[in-house]
N, C-alpha and C. Protein backbone atom coordinates (compact mmCIF):
# COMPACT_ATOMS: atom_id res chain seq x y z
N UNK A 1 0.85 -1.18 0.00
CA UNK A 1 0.00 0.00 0.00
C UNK A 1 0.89 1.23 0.00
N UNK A 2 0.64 1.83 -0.90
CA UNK A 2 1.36 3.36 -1.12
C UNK A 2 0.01 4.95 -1.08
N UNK A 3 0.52 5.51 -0.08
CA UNK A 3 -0.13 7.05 -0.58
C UNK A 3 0.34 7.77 -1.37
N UNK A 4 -0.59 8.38 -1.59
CA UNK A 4 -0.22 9.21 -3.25
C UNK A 4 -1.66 10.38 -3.01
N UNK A 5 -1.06 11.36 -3.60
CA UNK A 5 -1.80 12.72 -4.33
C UNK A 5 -2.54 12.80 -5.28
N UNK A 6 -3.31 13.40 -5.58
CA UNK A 6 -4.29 13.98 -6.89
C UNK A 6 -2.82 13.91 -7.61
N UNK A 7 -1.86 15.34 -7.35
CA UNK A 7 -1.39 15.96 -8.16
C UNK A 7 0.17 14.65 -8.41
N UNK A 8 0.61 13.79 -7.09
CA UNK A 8 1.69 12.86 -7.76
C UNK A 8 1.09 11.87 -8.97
N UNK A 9 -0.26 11.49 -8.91
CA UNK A 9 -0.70 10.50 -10.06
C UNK A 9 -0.87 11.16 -11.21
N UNK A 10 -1.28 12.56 -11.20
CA UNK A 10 -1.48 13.00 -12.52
C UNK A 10 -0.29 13.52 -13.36
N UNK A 11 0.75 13.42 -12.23
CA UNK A 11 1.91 14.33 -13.03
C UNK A 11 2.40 12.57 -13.45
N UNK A 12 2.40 11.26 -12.67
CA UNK A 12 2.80 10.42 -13.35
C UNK A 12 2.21 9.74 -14.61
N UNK A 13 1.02 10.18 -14.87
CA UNK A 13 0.01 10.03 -15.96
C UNK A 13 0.69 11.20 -17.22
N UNK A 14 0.95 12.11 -16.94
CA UNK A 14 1.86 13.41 -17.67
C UNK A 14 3.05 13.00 -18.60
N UNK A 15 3.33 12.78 -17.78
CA UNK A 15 4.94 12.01 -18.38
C UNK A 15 5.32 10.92 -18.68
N UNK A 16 4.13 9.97 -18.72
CA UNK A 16 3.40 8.98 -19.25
C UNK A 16 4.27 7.61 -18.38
N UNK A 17 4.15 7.73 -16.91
CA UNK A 17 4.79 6.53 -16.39
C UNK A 17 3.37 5.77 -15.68
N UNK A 18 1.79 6.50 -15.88
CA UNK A 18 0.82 5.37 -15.21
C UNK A 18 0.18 5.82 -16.45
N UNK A 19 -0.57 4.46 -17.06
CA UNK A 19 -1.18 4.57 -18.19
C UNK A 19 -2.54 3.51 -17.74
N UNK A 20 -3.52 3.64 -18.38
CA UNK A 20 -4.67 2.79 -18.44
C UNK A 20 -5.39 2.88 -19.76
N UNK A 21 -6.65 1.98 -19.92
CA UNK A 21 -7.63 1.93 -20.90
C UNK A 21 -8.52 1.91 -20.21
N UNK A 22 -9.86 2.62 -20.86
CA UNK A 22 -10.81 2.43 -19.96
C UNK A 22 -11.61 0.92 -21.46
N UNK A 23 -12.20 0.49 -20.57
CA UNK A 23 -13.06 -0.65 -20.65
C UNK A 23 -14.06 -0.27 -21.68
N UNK A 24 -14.45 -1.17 -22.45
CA UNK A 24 -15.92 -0.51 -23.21
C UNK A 24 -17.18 -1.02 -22.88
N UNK A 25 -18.14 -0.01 -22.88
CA UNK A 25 -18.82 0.29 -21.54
C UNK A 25 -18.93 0.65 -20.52
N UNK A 26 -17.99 0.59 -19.61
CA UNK A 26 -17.84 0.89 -18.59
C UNK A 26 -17.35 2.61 -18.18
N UNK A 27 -16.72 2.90 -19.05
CA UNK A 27 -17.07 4.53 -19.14
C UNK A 27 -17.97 5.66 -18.30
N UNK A 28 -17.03 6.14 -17.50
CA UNK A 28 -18.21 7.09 -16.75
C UNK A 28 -18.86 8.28 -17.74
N UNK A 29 -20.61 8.81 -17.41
CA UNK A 29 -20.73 9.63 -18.04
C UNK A 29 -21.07 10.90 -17.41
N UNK A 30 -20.60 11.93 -18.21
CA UNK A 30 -20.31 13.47 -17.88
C UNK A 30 -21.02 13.54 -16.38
N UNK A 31 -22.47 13.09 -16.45
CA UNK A 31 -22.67 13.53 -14.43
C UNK A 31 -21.66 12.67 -13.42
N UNK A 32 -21.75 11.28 -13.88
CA UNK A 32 -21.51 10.80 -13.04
C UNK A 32 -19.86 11.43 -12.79
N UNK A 33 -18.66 11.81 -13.55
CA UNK A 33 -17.64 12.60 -13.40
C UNK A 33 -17.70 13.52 -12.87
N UNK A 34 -18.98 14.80 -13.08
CA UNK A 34 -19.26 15.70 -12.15
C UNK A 34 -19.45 15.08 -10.78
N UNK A 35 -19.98 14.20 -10.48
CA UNK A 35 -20.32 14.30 -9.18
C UNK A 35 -19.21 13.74 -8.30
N UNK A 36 -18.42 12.86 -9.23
CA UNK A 36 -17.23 12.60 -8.65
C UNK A 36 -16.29 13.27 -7.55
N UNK A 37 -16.27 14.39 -9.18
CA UNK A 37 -15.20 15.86 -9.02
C UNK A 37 -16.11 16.27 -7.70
N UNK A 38 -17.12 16.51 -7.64
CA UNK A 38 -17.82 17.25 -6.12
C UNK A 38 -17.49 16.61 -5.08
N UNK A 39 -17.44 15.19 -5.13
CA UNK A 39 -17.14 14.58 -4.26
C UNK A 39 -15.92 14.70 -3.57
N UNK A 40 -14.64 14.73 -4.29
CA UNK A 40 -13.47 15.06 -3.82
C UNK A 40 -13.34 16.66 -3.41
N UNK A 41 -14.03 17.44 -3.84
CA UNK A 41 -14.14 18.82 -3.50
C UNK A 41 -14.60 18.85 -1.96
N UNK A 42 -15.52 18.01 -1.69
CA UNK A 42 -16.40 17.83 0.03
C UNK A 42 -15.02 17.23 0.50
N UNK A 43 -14.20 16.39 0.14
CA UNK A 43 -13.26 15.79 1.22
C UNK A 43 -14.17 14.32 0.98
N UNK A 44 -14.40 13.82 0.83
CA UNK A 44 -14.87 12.27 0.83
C UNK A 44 -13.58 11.50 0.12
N UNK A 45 -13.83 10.94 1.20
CA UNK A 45 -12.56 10.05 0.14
C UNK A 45 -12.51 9.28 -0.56
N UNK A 46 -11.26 9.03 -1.91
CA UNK A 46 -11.68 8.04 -3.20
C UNK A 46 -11.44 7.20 -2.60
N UNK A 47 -11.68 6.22 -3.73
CA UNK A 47 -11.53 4.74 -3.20
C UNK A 47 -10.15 4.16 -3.53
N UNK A 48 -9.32 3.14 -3.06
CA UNK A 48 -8.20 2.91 -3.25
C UNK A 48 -8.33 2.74 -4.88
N UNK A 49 -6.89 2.23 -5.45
CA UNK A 49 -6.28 2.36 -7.05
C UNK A 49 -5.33 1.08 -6.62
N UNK A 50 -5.58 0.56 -7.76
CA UNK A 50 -4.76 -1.00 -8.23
C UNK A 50 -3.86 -0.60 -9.09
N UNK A 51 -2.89 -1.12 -8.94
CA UNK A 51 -1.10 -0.46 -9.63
C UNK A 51 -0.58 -1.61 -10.82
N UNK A 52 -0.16 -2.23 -11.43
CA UNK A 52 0.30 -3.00 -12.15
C UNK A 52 2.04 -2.69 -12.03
N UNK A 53 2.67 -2.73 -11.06
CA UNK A 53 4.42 -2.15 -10.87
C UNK A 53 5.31 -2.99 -11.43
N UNK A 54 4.54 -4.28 -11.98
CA UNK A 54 5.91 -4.73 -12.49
C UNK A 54 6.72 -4.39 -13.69
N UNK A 55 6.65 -3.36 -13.96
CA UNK A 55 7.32 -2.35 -15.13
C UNK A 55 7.71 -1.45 -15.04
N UNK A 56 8.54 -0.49 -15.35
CA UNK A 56 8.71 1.28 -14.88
C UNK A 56 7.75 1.77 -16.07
N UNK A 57 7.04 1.43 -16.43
CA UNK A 57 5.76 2.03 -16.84
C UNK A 57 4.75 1.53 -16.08
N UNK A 58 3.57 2.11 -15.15
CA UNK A 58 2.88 1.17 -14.47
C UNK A 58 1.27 1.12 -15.24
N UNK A 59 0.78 0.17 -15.50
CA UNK A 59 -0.44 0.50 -15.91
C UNK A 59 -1.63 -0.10 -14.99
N UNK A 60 -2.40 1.11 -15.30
CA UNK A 60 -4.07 1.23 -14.04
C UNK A 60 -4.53 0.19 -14.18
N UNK A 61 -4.74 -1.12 -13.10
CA UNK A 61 -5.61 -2.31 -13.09
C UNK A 61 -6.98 -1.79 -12.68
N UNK A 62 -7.36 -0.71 -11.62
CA UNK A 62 -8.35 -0.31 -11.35
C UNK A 62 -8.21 1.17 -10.69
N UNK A 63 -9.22 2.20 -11.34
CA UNK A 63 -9.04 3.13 -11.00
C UNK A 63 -8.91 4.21 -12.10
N UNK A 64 -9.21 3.40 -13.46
CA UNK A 64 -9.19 4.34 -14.21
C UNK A 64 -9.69 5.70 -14.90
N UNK A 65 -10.81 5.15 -14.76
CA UNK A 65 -12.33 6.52 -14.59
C UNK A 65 -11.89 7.21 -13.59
N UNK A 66 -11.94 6.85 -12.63
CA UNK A 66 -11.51 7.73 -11.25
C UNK A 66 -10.13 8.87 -11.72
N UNK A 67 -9.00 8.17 -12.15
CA UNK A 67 -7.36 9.15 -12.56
C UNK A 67 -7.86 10.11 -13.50
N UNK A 68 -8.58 9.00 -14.40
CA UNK A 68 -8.59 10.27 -15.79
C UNK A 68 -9.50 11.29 -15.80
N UNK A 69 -11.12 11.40 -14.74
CA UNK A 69 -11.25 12.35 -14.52
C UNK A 69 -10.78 13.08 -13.72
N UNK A 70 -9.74 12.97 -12.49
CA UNK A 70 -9.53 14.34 -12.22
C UNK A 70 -8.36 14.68 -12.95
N UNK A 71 -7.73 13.99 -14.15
CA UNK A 71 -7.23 14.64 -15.37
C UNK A 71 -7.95 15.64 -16.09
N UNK A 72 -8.94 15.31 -16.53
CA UNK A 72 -9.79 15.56 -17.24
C UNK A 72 -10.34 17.20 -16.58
N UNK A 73 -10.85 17.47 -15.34
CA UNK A 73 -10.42 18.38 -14.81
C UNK A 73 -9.76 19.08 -14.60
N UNK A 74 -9.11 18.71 -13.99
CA UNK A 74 -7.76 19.26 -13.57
C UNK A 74 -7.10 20.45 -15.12
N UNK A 75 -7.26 19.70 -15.95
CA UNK A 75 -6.93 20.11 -17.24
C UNK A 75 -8.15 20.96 -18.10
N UNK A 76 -8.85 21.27 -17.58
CA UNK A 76 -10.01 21.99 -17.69
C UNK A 76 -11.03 21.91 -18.89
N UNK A 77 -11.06 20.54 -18.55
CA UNK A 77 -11.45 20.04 -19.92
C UNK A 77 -13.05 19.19 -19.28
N UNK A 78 -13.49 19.21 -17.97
CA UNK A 78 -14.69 19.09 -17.49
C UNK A 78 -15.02 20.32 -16.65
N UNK A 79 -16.42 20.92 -17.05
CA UNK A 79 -17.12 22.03 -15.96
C UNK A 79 -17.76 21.50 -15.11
N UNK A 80 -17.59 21.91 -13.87
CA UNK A 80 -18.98 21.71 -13.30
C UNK A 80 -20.10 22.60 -13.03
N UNK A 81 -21.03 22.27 -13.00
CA UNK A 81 -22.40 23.05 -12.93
C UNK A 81 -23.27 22.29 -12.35
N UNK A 82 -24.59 23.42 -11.56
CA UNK A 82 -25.54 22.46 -10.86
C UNK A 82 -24.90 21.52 -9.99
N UNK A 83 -24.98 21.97 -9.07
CA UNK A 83 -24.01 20.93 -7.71
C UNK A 83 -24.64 20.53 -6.50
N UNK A 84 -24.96 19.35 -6.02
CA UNK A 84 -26.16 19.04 -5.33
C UNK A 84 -25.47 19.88 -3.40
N UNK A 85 -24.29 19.67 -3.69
CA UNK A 85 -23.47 19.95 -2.25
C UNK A 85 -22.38 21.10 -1.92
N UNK A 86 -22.06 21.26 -3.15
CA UNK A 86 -21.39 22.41 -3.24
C UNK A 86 -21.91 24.26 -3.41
N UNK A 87 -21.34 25.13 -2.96
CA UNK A 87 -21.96 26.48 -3.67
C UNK A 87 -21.52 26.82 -4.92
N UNK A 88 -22.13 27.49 -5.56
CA UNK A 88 -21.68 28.04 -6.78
C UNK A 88 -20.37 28.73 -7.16
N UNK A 89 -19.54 29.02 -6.01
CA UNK A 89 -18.33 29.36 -5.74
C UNK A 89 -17.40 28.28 -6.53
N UNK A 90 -17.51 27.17 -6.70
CA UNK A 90 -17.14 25.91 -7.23
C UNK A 90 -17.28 25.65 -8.36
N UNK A 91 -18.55 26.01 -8.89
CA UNK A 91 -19.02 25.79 -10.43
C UNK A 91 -17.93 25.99 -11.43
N UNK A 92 -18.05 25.60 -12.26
CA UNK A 92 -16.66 26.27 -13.30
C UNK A 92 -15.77 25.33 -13.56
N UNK A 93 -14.64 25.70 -14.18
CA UNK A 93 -13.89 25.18 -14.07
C UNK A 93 -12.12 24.91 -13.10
N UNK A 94 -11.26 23.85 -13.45
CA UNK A 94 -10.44 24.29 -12.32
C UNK A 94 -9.93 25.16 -11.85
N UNK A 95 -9.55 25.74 -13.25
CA UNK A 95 -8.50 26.98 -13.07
C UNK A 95 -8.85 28.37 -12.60
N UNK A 96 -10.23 28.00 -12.36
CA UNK A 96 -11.30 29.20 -11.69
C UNK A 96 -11.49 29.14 -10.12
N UNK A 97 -10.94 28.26 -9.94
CA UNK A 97 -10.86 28.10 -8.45
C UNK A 97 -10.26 28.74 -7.63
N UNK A 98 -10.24 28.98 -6.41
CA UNK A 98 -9.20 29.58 -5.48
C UNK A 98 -8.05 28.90 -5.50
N UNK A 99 -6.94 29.67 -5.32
CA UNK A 99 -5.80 29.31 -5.02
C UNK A 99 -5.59 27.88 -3.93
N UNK A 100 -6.45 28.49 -2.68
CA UNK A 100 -6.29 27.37 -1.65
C UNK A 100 -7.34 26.00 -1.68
N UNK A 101 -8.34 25.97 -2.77
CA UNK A 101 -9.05 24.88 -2.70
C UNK A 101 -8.16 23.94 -3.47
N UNK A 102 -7.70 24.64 -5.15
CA UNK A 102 -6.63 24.21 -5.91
C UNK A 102 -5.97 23.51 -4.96
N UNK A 103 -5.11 23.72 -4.02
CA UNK A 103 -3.86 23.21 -3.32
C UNK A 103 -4.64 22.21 -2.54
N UNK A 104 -5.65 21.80 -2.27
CA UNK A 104 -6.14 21.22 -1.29
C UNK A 104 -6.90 19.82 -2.20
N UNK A 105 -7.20 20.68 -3.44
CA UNK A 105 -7.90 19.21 -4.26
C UNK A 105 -6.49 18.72 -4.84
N UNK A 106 -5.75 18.98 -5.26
CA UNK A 106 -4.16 18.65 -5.56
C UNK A 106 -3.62 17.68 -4.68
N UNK A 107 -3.77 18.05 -3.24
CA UNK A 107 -3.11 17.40 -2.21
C UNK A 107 -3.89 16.38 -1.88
N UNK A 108 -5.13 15.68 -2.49
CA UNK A 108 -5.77 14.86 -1.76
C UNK A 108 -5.39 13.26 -1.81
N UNK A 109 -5.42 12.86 -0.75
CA UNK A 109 -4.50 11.07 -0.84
C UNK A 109 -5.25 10.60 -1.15
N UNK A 110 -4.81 9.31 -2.13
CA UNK A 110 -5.19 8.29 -2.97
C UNK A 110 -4.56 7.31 -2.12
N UNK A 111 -5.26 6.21 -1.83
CA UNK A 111 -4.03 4.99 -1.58
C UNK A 111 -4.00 3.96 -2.80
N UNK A 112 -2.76 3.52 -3.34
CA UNK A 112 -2.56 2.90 -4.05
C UNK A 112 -1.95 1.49 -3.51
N UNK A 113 -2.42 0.34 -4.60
CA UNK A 113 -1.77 -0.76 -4.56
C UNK A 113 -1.06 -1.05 -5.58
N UNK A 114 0.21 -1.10 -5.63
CA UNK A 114 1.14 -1.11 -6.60
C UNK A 114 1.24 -3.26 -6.15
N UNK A 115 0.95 -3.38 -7.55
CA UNK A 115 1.06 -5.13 -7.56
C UNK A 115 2.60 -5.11 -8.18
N UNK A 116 3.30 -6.08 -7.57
CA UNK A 116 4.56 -6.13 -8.35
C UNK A 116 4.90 -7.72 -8.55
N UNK A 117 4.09 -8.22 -8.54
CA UNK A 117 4.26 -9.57 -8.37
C UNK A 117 3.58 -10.20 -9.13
N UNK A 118 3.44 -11.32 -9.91
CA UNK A 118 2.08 -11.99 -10.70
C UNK A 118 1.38 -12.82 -9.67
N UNK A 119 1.93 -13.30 -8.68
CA UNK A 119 0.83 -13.47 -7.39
C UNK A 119 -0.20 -12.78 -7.02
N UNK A 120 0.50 -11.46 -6.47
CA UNK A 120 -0.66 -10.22 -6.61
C UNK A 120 -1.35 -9.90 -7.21
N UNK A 121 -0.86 -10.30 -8.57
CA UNK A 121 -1.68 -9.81 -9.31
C UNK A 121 -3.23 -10.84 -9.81
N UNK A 122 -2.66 -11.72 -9.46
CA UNK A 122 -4.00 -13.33 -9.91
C UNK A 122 -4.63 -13.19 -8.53
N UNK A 123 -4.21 -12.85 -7.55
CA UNK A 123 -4.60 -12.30 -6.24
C UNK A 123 -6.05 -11.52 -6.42
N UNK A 124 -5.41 -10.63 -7.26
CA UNK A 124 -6.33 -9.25 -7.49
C UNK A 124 -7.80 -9.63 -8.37
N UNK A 125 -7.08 -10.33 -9.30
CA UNK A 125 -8.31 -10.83 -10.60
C UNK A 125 -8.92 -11.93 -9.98
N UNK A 126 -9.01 -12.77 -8.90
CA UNK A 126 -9.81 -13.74 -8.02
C UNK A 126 -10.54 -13.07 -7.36
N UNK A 127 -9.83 -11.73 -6.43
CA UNK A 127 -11.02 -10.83 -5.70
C UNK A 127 -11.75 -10.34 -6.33
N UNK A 128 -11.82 -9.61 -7.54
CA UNK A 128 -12.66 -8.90 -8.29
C UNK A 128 -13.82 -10.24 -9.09
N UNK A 129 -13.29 -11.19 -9.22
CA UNK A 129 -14.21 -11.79 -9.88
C UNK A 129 -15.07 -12.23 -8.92
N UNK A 130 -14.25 -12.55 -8.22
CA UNK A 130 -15.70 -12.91 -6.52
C UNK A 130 -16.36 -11.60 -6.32
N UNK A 131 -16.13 -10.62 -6.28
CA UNK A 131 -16.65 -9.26 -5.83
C UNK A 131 -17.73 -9.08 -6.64
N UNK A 132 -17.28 -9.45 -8.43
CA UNK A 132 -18.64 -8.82 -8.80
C UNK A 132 -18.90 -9.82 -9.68
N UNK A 133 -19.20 -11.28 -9.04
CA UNK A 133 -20.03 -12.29 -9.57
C UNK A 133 -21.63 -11.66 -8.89
């Protein structure tokens, strides 16, 4: 188990050392990303991220919807609007934000599981298949 930042995963997504695909179908759509993004704005916390480490490229086993929108944000490339929890102070986009929320949605911990092992990793694909039989 590793902690990690908004802003350490996205800069490793940047420079292209965590990569993923998202799934077809499985694709979040535009609300459900908004509400995401709100969600991390309240402080709720994400849910852990599955690592694939056995490479110095690591690629997303789980967690990918989750990275790439607050890419996707972050990069101001999702608005939000209409916010069930937030004030309108928020609406917009990132770069419209305050200085100190910026630093605070930036700083928010992720815990990651970096698998480095193919144990771990058949580990991982047994839990998930039990999880969502």
């Amino acid at each position: 188990m590793q902690h990690f930042t908004v802003r350490e995963l996205l800069d490793r997504i940047d420079i292209g050392q965590l990569i993923g695909k998202s799934v077809p179908g499985k694709q979040w759509t535009k609300n459900k990303r908004k509400t995401f993004i709100e969600s991390v704005l309240c402080g709720i916390p994400i849910a852990s991220i599955y690592l694939d480490g056995c490479k110095p490229q690591w690629n997303i086993i789980d967690g990918v919807e989750r990275l790439y929108t607050l890419k996707l944000y972050v990069d101001d490339e999702l608005c939000l609007d209409n916010m069930k929890l937030l004030p309108e102070m928020y609406e917009g986009l990132f770069s419209e934000l305050p200085p100190p929320i910026k630093r605070r949605f930036m700083n928010t911990p992720i815990i990651g599981y970096v698998l480095t092992t193919e144990l771990e990793q058949k580990l991982l694909e047994t839990i998930f298949e039990r999880l969502n039989s």
